[in-house]
C-alpha atoms as a PDB file:
ATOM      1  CA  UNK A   1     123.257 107.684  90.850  1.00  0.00           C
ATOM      2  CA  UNK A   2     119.585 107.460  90.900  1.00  0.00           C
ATOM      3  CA  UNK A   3     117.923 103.972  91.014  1.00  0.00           C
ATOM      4  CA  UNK A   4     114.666 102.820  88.985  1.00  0.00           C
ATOM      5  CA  UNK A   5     112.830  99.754  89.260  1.00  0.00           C
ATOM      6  CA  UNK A   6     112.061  98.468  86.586  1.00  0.00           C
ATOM      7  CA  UNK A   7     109.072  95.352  86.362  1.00  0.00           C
ATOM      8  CA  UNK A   8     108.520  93.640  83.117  1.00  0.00           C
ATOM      9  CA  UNK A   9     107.642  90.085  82.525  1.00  0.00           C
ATOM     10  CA  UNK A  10     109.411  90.045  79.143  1.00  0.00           C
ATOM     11  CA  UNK A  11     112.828  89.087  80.011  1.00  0.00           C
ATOM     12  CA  UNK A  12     113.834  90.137  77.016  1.00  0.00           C
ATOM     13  CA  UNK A  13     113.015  93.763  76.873  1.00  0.00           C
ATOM     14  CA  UNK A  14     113.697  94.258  80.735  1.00  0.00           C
ATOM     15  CA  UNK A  15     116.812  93.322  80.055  1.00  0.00           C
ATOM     16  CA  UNK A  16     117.582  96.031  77.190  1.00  0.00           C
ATOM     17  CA  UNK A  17     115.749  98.799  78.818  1.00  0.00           C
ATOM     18  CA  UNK A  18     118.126  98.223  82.055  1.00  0.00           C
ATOM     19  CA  UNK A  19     121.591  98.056  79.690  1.00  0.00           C
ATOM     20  CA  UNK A  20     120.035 101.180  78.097  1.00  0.00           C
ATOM     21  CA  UNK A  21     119.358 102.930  81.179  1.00  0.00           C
ATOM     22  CA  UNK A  22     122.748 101.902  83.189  1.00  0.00           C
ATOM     23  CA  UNK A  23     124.362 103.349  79.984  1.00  0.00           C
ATOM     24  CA  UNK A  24     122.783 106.756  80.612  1.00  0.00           C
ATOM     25  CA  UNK A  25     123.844 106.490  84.327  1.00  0.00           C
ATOM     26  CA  UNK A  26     121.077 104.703  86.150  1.00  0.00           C
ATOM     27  CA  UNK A  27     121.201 102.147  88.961  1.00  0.00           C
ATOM     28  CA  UNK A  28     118.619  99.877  87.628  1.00  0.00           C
ATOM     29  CA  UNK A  29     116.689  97.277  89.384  1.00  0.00           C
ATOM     30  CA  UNK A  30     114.032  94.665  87.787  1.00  0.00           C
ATOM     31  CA  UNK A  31     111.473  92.358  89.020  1.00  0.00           C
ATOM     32  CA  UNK A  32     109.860  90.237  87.192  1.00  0.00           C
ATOM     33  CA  UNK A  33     105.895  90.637  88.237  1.00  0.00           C
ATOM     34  CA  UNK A  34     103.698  93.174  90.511  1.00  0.00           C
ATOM     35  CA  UNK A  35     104.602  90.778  93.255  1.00  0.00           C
ATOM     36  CA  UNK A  36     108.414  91.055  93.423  1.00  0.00           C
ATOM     37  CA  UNK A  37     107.951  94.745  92.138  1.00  0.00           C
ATOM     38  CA  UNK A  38     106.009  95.395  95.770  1.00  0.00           C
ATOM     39  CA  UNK A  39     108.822  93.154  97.711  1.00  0.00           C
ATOM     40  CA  UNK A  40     111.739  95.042  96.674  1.00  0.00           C
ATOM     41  CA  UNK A  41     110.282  98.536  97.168  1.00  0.00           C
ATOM     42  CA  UNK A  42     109.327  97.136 100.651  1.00  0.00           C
ATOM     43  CA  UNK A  43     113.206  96.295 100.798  1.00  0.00           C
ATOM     44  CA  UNK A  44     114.823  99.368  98.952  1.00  0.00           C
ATOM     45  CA  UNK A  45     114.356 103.254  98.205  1.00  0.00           C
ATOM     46  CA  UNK A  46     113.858 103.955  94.693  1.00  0.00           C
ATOM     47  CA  UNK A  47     113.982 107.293  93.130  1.00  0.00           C
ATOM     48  CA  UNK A  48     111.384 106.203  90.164  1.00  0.00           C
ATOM     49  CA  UNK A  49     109.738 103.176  89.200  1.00  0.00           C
ATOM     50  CA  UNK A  50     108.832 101.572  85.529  1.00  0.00           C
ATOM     51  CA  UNK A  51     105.983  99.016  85.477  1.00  0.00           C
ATOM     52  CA  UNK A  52     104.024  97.120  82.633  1.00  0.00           C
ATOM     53  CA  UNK A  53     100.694  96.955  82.808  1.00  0.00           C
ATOM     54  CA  UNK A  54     100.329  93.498  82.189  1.00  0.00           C
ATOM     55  CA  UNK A  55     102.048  91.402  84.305  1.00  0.00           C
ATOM     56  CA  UNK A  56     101.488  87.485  86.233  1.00  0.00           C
ATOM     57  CA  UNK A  57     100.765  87.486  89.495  1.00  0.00           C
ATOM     58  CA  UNK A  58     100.223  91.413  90.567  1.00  0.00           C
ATOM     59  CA  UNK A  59      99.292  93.193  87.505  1.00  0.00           C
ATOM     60  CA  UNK A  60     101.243  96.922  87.350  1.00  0.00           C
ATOM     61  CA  UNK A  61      98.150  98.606  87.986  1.00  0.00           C
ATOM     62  CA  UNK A  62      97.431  97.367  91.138  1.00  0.00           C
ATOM     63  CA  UNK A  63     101.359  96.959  91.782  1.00  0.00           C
ATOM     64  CA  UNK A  64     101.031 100.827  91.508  1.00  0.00           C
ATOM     65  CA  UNK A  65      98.238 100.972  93.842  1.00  0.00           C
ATOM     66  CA  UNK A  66     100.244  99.386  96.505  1.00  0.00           C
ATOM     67  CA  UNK A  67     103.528 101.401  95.390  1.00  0.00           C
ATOM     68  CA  UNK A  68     101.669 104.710  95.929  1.00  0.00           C
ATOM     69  CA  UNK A  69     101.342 103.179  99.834  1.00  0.00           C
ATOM     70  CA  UNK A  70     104.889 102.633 100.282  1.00  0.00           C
ATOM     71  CA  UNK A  71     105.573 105.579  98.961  1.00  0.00           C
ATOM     72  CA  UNK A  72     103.100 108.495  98.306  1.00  0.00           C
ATOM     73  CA  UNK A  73     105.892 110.834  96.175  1.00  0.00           C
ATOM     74  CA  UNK A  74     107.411 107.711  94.094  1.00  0.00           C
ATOM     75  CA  UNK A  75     107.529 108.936  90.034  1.00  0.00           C
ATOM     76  CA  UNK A  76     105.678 105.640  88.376  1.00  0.00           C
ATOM     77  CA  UNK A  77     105.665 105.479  85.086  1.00  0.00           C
ATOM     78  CA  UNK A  78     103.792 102.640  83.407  1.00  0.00           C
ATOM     79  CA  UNK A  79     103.969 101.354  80.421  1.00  0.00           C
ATOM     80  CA  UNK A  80     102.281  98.705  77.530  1.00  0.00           C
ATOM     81  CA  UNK A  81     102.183  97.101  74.359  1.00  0.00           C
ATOM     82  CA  UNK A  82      98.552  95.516  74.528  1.00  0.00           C
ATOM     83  CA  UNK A  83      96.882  97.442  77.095  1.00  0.00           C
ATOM     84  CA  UNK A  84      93.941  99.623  75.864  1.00  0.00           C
ATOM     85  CA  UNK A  85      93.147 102.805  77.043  1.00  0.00           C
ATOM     86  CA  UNK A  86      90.994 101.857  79.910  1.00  0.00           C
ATOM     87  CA  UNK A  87      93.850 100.056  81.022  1.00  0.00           C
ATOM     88  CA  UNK A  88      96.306 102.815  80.367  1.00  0.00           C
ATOM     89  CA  UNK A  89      94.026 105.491  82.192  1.00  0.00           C
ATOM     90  CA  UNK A  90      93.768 102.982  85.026  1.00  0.00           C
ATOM     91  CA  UNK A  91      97.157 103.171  85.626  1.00  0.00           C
ATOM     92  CA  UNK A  92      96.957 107.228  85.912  1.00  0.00           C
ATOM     93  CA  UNK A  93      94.110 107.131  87.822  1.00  0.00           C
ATOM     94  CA  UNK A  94      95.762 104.634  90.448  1.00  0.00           C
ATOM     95  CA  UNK A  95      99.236 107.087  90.990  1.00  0.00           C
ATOM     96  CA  UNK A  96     101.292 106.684  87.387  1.00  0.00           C
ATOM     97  CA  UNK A  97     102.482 110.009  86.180  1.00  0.00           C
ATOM     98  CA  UNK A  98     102.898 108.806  82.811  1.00  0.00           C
ATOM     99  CA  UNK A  99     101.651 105.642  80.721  1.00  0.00           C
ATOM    100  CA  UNK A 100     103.862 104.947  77.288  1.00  0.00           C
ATOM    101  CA  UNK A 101     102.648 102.624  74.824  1.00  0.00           C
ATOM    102  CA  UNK A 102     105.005 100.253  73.849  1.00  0.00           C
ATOM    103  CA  UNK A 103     107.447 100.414  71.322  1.00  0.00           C
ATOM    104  CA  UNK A 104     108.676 103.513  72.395  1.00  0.00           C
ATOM    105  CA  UNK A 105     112.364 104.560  71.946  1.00  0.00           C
ATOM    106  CA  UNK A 106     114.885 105.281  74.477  1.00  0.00           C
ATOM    107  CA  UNK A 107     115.608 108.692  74.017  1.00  0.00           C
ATOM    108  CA  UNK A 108     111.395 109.085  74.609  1.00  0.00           C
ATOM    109  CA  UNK A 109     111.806 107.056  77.553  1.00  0.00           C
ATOM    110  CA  UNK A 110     115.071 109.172  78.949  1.00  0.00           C
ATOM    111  CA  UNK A 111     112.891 112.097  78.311  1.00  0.00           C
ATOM    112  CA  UNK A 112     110.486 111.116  80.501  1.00  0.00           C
ATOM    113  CA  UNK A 113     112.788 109.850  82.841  1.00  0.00           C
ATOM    114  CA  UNK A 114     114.544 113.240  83.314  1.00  0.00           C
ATOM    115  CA  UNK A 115     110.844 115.191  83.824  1.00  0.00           C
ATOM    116  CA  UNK A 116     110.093 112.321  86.772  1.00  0.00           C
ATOM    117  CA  UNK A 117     113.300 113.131  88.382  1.00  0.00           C
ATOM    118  CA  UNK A 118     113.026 116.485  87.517  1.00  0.00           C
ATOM    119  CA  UNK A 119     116.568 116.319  85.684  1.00  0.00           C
END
């Protein structure tokens, strides 16, 4: 079973993106800021990792920054719902393969998922 980390600040939606995901047979892991996103890939291996862009304490674009030291081959895909496009090209240019805008739908999100993990 592969395992994503997923970091969003809205408990919310973290929350329905990882029933969504363990549904479609992922081992899903989420933080709650750039800060605890670092600690646990310092702590775990992670096949993929989710981030939104706007986040307390460690934003996900310099979250990804550090990620991309941890772990030079890590699929990040990032991810926002205010974030503008400087912000969302950011996030490419510091390691994220892909940058969704939110709302997106899971089946998008699965597709993407699969191309990371080349599934």
């Amino acid at each position: 079973m592969k395992k994503i980390l997923l970091a969003d600040d809205e408990k919310n939606f973290a929350e329905v993106l990882r029933s969504e995901l363990d549904e479609a047979g992922y081992n899903v892991s989420l933080a709650r800021d750039g800060v605890e996103t670092v600690l646990k890939a310092l702590d775990e291996k992670f096949d993929m990792a989710m981030l939104d862009i706007m986040m307390p304490n460690l934003d996900g674009i310099n979250a990804v920054r550090i990620l991309r030291k941890i772990d030079p081959n890590l699929p990040i895909i990032t991810f926002s719902g205010v974030a503008g496009s400087g912000d969302m090209a950011s996030s490419i240019r510091a390691g994220a393969i892909r940058c969704l805008t939110k709302p997106f739908s899971v089946e998008q999100l699965l597709t993407e998922i699969k191309k990371a993990l080349h599934e």
